[in-house]
C-alpha atoms as a PDB file:
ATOM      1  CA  UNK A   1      11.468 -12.958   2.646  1.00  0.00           C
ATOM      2  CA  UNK A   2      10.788  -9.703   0.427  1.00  0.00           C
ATOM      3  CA  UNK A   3       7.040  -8.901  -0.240  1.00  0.00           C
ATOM      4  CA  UNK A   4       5.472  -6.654  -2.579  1.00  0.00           C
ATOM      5  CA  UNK A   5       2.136  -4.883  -1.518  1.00  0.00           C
ATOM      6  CA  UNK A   6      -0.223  -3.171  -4.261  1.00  0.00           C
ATOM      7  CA  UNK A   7      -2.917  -1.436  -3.577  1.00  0.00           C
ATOM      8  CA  UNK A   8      -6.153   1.499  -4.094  1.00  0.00           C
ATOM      9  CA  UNK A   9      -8.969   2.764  -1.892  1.00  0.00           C
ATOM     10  CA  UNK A  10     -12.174   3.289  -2.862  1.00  0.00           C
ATOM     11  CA  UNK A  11     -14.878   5.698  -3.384  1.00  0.00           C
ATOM     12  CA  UNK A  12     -12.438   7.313  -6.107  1.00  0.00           C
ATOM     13  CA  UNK A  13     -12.488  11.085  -6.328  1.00  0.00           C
ATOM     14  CA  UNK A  14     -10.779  12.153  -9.445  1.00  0.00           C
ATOM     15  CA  UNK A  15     -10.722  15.945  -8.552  1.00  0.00           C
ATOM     16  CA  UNK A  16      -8.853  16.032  -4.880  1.00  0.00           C
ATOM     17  CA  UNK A  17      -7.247  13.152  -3.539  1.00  0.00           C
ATOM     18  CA  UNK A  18      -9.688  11.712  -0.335  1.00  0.00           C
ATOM     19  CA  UNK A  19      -8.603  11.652   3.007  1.00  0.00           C
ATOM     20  CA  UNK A  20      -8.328   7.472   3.218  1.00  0.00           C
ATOM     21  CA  UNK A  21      -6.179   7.631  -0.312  1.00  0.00           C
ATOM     22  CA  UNK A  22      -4.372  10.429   1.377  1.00  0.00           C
ATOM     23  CA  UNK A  23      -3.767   8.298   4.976  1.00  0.00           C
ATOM     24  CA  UNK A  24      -2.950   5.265   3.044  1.00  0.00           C
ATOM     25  CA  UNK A  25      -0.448   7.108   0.933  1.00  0.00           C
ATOM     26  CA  UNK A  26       1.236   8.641   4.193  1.00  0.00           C
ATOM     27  CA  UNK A  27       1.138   4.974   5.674  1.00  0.00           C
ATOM     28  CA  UNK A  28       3.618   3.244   3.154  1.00  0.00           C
ATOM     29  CA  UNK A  29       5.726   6.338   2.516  1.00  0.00           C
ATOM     30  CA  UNK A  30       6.581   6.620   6.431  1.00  0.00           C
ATOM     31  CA  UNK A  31       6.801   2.836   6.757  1.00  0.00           C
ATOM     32  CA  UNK A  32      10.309   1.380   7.134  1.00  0.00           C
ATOM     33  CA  UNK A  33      10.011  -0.077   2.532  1.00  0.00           C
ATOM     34  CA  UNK A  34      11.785   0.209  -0.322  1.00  0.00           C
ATOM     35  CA  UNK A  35      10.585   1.203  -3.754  1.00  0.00           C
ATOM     36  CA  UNK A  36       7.243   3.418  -2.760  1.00  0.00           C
ATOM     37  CA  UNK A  37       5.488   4.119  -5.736  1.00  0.00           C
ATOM     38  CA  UNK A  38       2.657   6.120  -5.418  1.00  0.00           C
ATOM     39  CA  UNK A  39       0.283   7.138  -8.218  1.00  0.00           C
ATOM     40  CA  UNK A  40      -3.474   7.870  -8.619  1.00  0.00           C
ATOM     41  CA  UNK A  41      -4.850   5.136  -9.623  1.00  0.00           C
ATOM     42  CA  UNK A  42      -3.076   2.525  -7.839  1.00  0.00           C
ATOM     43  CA  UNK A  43       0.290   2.144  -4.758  1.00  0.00           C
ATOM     44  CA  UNK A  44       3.435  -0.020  -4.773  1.00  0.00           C
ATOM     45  CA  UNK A  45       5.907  -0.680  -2.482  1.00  0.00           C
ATOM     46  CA  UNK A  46       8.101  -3.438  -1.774  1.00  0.00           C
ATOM     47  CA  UNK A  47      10.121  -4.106   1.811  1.00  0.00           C
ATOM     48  CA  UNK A  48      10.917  -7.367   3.955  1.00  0.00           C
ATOM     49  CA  UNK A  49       7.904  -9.319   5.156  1.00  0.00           C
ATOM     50  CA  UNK A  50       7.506  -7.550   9.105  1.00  0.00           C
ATOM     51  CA  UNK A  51       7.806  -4.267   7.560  1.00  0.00           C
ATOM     52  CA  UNK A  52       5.375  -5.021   4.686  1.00  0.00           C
ATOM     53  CA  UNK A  53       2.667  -6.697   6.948  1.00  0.00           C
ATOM     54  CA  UNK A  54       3.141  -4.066   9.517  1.00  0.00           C
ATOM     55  CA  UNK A  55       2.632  -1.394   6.891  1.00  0.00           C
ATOM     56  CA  UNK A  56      -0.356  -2.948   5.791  1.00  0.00           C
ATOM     57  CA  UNK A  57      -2.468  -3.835   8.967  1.00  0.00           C
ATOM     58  CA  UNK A  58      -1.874  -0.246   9.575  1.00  0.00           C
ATOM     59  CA  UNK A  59      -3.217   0.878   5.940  1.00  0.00           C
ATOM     60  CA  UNK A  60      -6.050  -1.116   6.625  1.00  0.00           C
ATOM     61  CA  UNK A  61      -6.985   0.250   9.688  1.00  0.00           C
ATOM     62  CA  UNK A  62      -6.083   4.777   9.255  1.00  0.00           C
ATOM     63  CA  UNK A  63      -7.407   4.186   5.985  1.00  0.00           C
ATOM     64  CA  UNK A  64     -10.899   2.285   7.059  1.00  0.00           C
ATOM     65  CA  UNK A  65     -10.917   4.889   9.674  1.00  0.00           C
ATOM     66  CA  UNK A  66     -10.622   7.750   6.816  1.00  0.00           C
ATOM     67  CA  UNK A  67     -13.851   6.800   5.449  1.00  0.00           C
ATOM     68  CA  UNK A  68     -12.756   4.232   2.789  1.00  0.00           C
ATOM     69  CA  UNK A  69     -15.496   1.749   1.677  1.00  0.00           C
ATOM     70  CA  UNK A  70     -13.290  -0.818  -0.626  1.00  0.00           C
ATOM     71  CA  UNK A  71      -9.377  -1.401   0.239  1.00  0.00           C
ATOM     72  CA  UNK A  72      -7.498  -3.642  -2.899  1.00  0.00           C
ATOM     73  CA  UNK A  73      -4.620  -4.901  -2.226  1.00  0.00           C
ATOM     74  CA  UNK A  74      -2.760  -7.738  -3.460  1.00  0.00           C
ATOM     75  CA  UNK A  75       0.577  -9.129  -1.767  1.00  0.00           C
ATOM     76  CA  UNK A  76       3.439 -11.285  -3.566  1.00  0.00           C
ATOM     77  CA  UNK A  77       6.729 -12.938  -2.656  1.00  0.00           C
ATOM     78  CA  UNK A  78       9.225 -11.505  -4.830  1.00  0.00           C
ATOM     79  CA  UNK A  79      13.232 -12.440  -5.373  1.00  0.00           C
ATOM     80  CA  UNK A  80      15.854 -10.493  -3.803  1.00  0.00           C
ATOM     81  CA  UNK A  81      16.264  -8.558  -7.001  1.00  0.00           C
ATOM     82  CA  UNK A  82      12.802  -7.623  -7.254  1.00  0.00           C
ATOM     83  CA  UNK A  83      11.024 -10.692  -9.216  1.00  0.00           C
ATOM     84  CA  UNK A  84       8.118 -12.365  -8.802  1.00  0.00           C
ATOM     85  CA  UNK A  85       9.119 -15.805  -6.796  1.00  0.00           C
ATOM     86  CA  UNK A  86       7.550 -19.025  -8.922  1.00  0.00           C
END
């Protein structure tokens, strides 16, 4: 199974990236995924379902640890080629 993980962290600080945006960005592009896109305003990345879950419990937890007050993240099944799974 493929997933795709989505997420921000909160408070938002729109002149220097904070340190939980900045452990949760170093999180997924270390992690063992495919397709890491990371922007300001919002992270992708997509990777089999151990990988994907691992990567995530850890997000949770540096990123919680890194001062973060709100963690959004959303988590779909998606096709081998990359679609959403109906």
């Amino acid at each position: 199974m493929r997933l795709r993980v989505e997420f921000t962290t909160e408070p938002f600080d729109l002149d220097e990236a904070p340190a939980h945006a900045v452990v949760a960005r170093e999180v997924i592009q270390t992690a063992e995924l495919d397709a890491v896109d990371v922007g300001p305003f919002g992270n992708t990345a997509e990777g089999g379902a151990d990988a994907v879950l691992t990567a995530v419990d850890e997000l949770l937890r540096k990123a919680l640890d890194a001062g973060a007050t709100r963690v959004s993240l959303q988590v779909n099944v998606i096709g081998e080629g990359g679609e959403d799974e109906k």
